[in-house]
N, C-alpha and C. Protein backbone atom coordinates (compact mmCIF):
# COMPACT_ATOMS: atom_id res chain seq x y z
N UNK A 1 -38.08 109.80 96.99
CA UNK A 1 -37.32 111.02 97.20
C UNK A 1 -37.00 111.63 95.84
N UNK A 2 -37.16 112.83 96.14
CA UNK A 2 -36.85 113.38 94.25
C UNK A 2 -35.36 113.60 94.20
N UNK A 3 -34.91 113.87 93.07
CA UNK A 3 -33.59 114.07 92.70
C UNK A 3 -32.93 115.35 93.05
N UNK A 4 -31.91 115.56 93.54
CA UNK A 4 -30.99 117.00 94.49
C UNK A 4 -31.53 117.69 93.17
N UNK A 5 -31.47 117.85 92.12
CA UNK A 5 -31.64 118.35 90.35
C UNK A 5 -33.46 118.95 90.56
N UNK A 6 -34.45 118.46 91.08
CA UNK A 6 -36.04 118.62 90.99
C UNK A 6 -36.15 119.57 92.43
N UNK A 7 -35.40 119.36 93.75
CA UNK A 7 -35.33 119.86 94.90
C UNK A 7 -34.62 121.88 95.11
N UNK A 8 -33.81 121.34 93.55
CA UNK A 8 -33.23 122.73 93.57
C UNK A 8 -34.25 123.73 92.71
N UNK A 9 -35.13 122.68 92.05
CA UNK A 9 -35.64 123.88 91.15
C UNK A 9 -37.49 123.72 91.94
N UNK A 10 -37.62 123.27 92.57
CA UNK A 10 -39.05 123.46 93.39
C UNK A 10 -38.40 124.83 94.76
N UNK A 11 -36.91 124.70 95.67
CA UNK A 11 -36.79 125.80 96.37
C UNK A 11 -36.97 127.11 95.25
N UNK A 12 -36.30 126.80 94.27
CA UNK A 12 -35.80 128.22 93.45
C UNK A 12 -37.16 128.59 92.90
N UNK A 13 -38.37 128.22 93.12
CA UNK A 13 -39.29 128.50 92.55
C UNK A 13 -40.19 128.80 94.09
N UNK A 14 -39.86 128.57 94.83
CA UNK A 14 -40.11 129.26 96.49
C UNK A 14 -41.10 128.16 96.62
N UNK A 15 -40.48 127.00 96.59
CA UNK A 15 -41.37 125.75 97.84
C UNK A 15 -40.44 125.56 98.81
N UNK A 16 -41.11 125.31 100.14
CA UNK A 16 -40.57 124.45 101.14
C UNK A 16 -40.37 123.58 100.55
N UNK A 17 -39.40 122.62 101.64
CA UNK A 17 -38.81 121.33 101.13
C UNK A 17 -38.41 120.98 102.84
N UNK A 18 -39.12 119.56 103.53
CA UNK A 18 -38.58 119.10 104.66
C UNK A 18 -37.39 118.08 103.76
N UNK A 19 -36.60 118.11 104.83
CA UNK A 19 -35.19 117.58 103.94
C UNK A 19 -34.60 116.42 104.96
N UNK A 20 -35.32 116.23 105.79
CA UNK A 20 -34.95 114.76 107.42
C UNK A 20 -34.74 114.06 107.16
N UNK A 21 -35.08 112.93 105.73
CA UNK A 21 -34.86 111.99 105.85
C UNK A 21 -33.07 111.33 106.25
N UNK A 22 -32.40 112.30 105.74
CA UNK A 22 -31.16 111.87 105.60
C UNK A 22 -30.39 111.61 104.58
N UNK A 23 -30.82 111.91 103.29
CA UNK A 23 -30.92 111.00 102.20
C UNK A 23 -29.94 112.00 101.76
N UNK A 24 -29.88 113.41 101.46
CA UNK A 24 -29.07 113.84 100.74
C UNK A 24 -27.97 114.01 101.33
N UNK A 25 -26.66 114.47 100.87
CA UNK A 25 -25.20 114.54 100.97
C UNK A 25 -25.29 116.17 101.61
N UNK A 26 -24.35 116.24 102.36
CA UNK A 26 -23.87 117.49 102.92
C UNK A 26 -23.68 118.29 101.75
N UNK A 27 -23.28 118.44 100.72
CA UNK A 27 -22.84 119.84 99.48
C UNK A 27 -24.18 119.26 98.59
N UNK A 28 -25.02 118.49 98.40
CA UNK A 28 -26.68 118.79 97.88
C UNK A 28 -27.60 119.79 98.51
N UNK A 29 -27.23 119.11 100.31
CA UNK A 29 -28.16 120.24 101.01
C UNK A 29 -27.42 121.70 101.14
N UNK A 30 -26.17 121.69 101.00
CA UNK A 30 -25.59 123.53 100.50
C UNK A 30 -26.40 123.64 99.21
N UNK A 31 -26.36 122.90 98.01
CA UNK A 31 -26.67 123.49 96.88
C UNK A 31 -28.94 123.62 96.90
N UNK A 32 -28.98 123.00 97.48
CA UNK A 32 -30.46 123.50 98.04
C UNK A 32 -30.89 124.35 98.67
N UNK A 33 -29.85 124.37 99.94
CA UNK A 33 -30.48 125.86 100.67
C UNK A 33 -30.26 126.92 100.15
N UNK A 34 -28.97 127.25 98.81
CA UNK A 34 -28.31 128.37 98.42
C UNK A 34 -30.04 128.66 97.23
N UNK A 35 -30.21 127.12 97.02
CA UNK A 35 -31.75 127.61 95.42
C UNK A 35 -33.02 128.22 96.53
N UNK A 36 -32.77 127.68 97.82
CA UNK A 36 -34.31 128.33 98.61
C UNK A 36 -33.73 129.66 99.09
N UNK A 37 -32.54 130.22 99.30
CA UNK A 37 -32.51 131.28 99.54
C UNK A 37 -32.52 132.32 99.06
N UNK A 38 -32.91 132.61 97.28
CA UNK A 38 -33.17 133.06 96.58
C UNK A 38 -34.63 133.64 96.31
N UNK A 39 -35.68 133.20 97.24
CA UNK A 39 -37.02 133.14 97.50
C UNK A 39 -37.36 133.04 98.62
N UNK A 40 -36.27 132.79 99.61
CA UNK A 40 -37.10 133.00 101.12
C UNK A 40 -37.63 131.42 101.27
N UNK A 41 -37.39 130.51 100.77
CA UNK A 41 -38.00 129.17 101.23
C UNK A 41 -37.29 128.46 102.33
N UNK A 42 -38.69 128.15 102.45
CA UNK A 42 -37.78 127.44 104.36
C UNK A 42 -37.57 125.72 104.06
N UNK A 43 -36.26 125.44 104.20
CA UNK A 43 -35.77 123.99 104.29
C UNK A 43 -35.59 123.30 105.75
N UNK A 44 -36.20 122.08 106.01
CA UNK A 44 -35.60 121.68 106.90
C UNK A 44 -34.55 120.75 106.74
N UNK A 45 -33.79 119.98 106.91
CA UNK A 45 -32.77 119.55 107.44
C UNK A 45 -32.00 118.71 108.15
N UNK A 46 -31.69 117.63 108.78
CA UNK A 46 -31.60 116.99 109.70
C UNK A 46 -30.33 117.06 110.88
N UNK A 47 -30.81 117.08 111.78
CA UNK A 47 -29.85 117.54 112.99
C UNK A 47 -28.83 116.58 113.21
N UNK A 48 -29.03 115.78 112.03
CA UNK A 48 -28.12 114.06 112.59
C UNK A 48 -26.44 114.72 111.68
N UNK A 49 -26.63 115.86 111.05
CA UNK A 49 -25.42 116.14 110.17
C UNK A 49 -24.57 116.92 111.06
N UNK A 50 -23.06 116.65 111.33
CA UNK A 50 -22.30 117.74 111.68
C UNK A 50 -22.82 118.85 112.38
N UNK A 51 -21.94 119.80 113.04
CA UNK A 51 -22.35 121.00 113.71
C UNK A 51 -21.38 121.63 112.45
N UNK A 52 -20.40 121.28 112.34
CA UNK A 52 -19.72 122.10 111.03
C UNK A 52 -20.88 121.72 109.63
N UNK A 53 -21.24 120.79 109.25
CA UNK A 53 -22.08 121.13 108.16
C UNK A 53 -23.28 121.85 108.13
N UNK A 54 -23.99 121.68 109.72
CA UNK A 54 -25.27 122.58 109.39
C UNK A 54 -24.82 123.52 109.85
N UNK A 55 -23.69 123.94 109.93
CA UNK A 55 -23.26 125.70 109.82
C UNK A 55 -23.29 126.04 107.94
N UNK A 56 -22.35 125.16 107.66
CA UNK A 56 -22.23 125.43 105.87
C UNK A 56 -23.62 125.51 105.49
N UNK A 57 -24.46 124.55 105.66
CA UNK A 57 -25.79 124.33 105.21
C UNK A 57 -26.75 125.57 105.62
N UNK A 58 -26.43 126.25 106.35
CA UNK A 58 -27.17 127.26 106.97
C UNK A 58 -26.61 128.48 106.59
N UNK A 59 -25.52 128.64 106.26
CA UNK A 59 -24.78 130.01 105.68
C UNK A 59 -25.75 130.33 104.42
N UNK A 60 -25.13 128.82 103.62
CA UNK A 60 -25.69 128.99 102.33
C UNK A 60 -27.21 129.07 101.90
N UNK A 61 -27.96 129.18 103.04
CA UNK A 61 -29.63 129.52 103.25
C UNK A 61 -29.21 130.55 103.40
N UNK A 62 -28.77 131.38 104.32
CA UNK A 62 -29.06 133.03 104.53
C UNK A 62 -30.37 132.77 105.34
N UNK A 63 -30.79 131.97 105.99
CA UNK A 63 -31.91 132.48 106.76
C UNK A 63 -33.15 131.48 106.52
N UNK A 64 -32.65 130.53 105.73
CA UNK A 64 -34.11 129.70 105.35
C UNK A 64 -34.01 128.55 106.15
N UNK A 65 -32.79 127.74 106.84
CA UNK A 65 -32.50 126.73 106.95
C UNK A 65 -33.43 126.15 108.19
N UNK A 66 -34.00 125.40 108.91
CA UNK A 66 -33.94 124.98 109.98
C UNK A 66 -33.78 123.78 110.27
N UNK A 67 -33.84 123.37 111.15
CA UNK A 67 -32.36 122.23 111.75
C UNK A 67 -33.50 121.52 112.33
N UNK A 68 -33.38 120.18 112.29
CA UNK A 68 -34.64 119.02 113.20
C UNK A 68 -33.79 118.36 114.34
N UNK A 69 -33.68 118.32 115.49
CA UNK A 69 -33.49 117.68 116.23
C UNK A 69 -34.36 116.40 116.64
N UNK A 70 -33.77 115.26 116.70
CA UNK A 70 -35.60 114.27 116.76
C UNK A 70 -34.99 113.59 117.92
């Protein structure tokens, strides 16, 4: 898994990024979706987080976020 630090600067440079494993912290995946939403990059996410965090997590996309239900 790469570092929240390599994830912010591959969105901010407009890569996808699937994000399921689980691995990152609720305010990494805000500070990720806020670097992909700067480029329109689509993140996924994992559905296993909060309904209040993948609201935060999804604000701070503006539109990139999507949510995995498994």
């Amino acid at each position: 898994m790469k570092s929240t630090d390599d994830c912010i600067r591959i969105a901010a440079a407009g890569g996808g990024l699937d994000l399921t494993t689980g691995a990152k912290s609720t305010d990494d995946l805000i500070r990720i979706a806020s670097a992909a939403s700067a480029r329109g990059a689509p993140i996924w996410v994992p559905g296993s987080k909060s309904t209040d965090d993948l609201i935060r997590i999804a604000a701070a996309g503006k539109g990139c976020v999507m949510v995995r239900f498994d």
